[in-house]
PDB file of N, CA and C in Angstrom:
ATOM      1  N   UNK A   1      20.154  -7.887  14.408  1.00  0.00           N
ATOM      2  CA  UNK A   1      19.315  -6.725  14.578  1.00  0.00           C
ATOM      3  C   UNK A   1      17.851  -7.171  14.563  1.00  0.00           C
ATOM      4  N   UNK A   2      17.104  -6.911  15.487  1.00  0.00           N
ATOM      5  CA  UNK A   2      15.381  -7.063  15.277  1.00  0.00           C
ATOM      6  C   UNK A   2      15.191  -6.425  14.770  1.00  0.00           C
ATOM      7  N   UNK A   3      13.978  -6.289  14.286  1.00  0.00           N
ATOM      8  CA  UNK A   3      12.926  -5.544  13.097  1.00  0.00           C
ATOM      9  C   UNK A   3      11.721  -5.457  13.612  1.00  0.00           C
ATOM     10  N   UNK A   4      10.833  -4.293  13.857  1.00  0.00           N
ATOM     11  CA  UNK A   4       9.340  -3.808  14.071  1.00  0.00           C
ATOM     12  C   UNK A   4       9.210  -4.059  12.585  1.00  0.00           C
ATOM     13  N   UNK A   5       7.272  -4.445  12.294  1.00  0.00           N
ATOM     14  CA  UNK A   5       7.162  -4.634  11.329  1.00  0.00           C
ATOM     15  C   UNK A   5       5.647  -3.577  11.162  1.00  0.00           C
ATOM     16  N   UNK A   6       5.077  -2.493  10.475  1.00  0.00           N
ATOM     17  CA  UNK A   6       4.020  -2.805   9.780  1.00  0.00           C
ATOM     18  C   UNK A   6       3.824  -2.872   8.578  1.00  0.00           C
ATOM     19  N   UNK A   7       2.233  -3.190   8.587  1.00  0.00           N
ATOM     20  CA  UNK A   7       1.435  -3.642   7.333  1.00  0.00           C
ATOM     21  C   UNK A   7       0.378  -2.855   7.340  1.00  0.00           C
ATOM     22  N   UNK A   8       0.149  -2.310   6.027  1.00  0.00           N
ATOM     23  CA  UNK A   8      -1.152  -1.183   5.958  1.00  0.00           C
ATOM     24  C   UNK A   8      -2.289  -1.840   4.577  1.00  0.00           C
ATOM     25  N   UNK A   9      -3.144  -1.459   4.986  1.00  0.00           N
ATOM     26  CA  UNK A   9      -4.062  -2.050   3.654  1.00  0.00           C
ATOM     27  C   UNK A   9      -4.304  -0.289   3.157  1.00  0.00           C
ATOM     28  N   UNK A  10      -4.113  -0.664   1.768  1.00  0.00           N
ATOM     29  CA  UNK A  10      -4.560   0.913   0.827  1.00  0.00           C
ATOM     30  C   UNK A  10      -5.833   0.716  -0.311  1.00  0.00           C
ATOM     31  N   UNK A  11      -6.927   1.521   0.130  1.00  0.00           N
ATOM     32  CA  UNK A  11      -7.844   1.418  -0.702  1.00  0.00           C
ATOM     33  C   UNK A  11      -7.685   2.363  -1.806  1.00  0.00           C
ATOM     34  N   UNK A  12      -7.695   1.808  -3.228  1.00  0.00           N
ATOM     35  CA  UNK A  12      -7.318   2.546  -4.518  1.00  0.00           C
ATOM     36  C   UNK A  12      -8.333   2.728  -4.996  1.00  0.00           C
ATOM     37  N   UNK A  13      -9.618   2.742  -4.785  1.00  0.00           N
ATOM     38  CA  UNK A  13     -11.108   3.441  -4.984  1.00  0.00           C
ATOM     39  C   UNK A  13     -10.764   4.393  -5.492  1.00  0.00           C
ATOM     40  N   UNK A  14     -10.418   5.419  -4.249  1.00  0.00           N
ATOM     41  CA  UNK A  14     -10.039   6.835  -4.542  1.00  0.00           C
ATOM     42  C   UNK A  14      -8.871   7.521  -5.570  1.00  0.00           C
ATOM     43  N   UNK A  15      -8.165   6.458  -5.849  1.00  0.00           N
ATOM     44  CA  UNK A  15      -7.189   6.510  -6.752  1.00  0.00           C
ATOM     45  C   UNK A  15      -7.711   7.001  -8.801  1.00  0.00           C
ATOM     46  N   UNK A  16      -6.717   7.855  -9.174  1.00  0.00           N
ATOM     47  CA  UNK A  16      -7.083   8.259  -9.933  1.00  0.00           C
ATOM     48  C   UNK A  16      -6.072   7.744 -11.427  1.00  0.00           C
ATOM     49  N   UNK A  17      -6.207   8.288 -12.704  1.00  0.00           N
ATOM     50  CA  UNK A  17      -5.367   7.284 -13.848  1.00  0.00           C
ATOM     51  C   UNK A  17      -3.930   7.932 -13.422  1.00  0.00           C
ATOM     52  N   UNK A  18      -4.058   9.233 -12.386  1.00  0.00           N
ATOM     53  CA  UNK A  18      -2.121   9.883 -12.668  1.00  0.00           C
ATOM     54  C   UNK A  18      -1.853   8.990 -11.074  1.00  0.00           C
ATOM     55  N   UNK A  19      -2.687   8.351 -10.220  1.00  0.00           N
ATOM     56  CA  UNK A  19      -1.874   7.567  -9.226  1.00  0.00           C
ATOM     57  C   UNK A  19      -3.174   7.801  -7.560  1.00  0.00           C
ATOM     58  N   UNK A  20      -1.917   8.310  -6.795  1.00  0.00           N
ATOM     59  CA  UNK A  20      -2.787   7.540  -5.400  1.00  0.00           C
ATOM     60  C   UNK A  20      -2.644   9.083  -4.902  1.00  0.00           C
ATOM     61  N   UNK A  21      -3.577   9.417  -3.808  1.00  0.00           N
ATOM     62  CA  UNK A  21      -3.910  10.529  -3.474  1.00  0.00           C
ATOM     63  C   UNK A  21      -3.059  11.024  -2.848  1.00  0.00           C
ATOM     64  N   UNK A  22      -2.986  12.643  -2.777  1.00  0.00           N
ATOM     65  CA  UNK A  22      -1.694  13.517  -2.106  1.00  0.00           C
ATOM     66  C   UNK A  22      -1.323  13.056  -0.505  1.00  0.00           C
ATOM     67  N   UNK A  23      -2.857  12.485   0.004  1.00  0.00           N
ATOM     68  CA  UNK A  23      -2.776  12.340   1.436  1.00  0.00           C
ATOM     69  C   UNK A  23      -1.961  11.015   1.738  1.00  0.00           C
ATOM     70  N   UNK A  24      -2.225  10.255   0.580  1.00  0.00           N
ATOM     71  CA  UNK A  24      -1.210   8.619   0.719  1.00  0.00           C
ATOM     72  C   UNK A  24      -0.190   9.051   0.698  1.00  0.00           C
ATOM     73  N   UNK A  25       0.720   9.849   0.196  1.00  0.00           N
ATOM     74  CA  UNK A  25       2.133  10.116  -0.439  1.00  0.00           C
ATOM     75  C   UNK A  25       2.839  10.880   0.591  1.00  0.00           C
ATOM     76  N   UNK A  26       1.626  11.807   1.829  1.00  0.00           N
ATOM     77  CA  UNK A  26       2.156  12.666   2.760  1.00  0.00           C
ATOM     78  C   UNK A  26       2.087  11.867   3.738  1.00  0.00           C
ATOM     79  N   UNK A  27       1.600  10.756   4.158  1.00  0.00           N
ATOM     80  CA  UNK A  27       1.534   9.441   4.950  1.00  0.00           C
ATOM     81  C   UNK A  27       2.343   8.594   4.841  1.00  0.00           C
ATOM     82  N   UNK A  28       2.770   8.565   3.490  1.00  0.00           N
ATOM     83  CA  UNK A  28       4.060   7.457   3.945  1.00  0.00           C
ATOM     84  C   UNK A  28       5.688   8.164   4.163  1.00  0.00           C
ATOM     85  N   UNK A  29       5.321  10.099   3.206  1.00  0.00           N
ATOM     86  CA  UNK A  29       6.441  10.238   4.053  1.00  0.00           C
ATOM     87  C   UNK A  29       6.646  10.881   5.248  1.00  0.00           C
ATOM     88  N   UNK A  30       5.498  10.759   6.130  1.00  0.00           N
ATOM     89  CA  UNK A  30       5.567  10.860   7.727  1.00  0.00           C
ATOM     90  C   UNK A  30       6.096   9.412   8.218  1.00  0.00           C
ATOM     91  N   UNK A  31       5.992   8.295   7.805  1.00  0.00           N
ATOM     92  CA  UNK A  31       6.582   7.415   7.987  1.00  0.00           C
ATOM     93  C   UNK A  31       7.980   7.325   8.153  1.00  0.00           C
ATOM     94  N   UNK A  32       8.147   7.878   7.156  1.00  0.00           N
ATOM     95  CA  UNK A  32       9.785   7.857   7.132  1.00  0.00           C
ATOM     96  C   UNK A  32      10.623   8.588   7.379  1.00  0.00           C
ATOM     97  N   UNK A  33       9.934   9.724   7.534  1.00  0.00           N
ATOM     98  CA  UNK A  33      10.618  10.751   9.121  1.00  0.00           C
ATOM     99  C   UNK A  33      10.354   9.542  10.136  1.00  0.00           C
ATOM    100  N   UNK A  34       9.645   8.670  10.923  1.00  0.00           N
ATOM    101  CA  UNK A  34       9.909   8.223  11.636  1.00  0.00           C
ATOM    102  C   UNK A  34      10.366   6.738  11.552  1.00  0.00           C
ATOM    103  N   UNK A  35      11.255   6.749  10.385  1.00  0.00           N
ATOM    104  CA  UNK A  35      12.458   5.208  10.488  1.00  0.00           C
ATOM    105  C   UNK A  35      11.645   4.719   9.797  1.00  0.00           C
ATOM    106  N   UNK A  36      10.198   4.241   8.895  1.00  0.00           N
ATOM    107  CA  UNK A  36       9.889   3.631   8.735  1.00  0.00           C
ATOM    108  C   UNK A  36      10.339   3.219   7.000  1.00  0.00           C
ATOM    109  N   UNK A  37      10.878   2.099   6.293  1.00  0.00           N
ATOM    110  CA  UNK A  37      11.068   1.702   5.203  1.00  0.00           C
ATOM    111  C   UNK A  37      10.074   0.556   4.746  1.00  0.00           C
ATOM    112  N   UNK A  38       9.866   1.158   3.477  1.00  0.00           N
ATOM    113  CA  UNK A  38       8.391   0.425   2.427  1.00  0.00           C
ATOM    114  C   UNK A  38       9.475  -0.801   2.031  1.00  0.00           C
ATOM    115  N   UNK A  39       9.094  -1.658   1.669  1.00  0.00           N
ATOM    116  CA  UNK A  39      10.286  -3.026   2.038  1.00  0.00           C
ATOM    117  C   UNK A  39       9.162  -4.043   0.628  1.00  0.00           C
ATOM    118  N   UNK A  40       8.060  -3.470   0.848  1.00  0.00           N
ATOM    119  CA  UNK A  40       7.019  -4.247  -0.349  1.00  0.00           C
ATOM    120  C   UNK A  40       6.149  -4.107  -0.235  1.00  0.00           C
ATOM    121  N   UNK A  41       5.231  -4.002  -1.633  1.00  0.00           N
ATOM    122  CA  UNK A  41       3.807  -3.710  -2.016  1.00  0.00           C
ATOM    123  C   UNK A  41       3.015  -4.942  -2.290  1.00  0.00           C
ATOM    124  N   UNK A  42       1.644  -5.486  -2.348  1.00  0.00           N
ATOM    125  CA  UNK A  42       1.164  -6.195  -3.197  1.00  0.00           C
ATOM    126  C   UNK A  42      -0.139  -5.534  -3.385  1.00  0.00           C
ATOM    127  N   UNK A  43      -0.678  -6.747  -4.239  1.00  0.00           N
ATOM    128  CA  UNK A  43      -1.794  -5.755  -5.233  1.00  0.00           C
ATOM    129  C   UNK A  43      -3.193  -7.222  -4.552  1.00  0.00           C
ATOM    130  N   UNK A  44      -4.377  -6.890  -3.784  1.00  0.00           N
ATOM    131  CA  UNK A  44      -5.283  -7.725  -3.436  1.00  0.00           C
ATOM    132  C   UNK A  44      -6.311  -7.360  -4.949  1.00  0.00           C
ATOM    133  N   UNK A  45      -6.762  -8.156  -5.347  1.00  0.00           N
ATOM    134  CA  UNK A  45      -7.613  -8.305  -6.727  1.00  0.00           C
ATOM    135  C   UNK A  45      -9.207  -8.355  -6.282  1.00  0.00           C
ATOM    136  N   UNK A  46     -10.184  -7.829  -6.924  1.00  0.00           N
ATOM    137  CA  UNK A  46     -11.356  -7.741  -7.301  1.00  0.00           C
ATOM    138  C   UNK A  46     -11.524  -8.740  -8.818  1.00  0.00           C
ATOM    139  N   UNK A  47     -12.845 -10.133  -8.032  1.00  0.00           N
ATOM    140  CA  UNK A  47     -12.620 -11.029  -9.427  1.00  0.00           C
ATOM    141  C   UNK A  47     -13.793 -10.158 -10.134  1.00  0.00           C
ATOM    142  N   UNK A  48     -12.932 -10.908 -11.487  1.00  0.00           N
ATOM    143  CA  UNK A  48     -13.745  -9.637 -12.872  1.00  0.00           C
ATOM    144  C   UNK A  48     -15.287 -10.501 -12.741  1.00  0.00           C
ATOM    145  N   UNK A  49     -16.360 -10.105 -13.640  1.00  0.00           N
ATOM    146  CA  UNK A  49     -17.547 -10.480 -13.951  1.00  0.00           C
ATOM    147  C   UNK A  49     -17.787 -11.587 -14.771  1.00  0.00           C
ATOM    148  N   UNK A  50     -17.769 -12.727 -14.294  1.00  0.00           N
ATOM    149  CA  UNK A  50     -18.167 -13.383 -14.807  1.00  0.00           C
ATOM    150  C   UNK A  50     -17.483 -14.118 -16.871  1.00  0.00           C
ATOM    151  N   UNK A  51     -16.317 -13.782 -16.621  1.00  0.00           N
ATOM    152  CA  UNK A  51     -15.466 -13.435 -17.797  1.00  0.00           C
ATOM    153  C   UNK A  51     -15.365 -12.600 -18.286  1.00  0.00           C
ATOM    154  N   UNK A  52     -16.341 -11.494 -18.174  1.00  0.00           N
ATOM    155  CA  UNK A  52     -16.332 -10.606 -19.447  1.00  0.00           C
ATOM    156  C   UNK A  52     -15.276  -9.142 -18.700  1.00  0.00           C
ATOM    157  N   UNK A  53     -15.173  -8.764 -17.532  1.00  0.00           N
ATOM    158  CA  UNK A  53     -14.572  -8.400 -17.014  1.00  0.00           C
ATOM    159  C   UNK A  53     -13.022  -8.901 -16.436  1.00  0.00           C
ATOM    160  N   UNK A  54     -12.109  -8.036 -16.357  1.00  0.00           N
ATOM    161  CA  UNK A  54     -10.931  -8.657 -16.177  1.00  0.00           C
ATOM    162  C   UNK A  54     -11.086  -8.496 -14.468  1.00  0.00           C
ATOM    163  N   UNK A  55      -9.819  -9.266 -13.614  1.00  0.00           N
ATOM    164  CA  UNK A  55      -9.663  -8.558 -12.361  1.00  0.00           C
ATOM    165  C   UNK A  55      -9.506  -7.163 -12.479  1.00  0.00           C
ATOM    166  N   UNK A  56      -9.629  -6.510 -11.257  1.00  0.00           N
ATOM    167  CA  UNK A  56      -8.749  -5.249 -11.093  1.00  0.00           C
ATOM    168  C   UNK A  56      -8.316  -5.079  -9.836  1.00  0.00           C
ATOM    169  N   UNK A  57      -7.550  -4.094  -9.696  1.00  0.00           N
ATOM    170  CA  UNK A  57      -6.823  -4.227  -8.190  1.00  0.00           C
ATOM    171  C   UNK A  57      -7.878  -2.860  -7.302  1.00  0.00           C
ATOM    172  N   UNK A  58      -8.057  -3.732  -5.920  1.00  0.00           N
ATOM    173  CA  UNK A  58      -9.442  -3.345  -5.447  1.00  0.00           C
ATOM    174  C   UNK A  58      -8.434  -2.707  -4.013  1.00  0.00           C
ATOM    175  N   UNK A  59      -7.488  -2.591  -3.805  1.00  0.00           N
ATOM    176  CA  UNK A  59      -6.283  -2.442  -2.499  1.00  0.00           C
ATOM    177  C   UNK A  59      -5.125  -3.011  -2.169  1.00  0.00           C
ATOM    178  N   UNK A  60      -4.062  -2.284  -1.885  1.00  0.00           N
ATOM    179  CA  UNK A  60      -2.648  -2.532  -2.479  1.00  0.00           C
ATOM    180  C   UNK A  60      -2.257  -2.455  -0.442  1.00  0.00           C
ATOM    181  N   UNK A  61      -1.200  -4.078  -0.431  1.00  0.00           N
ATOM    182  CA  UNK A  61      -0.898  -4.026   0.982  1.00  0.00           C
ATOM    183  C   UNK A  61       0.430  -3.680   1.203  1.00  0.00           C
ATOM    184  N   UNK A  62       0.873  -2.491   2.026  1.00  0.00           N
ATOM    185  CA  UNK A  62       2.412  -2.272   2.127  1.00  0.00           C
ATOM    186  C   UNK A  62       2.628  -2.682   3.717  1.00  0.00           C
ATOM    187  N   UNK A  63       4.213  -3.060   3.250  1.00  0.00           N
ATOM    188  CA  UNK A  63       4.930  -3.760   4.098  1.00  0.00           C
ATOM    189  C   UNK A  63       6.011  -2.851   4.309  1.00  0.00           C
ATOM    190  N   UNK A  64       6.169  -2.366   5.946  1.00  0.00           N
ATOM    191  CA  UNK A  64       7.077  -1.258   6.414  1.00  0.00           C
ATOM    192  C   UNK A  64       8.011  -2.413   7.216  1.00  0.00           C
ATOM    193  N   UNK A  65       9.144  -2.024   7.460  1.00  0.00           N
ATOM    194  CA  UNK A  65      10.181  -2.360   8.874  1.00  0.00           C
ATOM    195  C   UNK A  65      11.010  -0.876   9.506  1.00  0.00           C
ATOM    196  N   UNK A  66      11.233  -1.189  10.366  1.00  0.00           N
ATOM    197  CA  UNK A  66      12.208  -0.427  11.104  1.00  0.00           C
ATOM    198  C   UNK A  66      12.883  -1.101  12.162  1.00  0.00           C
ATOM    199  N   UNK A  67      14.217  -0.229  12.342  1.00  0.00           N
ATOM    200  CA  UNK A  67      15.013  -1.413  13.841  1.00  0.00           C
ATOM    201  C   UNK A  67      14.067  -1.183  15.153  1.00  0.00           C
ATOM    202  N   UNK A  68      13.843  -2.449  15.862  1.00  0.00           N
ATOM    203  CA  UNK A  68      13.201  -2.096  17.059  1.00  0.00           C
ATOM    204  C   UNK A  68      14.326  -0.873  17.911  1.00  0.00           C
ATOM    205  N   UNK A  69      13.603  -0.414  18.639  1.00  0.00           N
ATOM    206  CA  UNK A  69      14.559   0.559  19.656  1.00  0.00           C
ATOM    207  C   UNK A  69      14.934  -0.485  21.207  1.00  0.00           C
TER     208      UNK A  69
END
């Protein structure tokens, strides 16, 4: 079976302490009305300050597939 693949970059700026905005959550499940499966997340880091700051996660990259048609 082939596989279509995307990849989305998510900026968590806007993100709040209960999670990621209503519009992310209604976006990925328009995705999946159209075949698309989240397959993996990662987390891209912001380096902290100079030690005194830790990293933090500055945008999170998801990884979709679906069968090609």
């Amino acid at each position: 079976m082939a596989w279509e693949y995307k990849i989305v970059n998510i900026d968590t700026d806007r993100w709040t302490k209960t999670g990621m905005p209503t519009e992310t959550g209604e976006m990925f499940d328009e995705w999946g009305l159209e075949g698309w499966e989240l397959i993996k997340v990662e987390s891209i880091f912001r380096a902290g300050l100079l030690g005194i700051l830790p990293p933090s996660t500055c945008a999170l990259v998801a990884f979709f597939k679906r069968p090609k048609a």
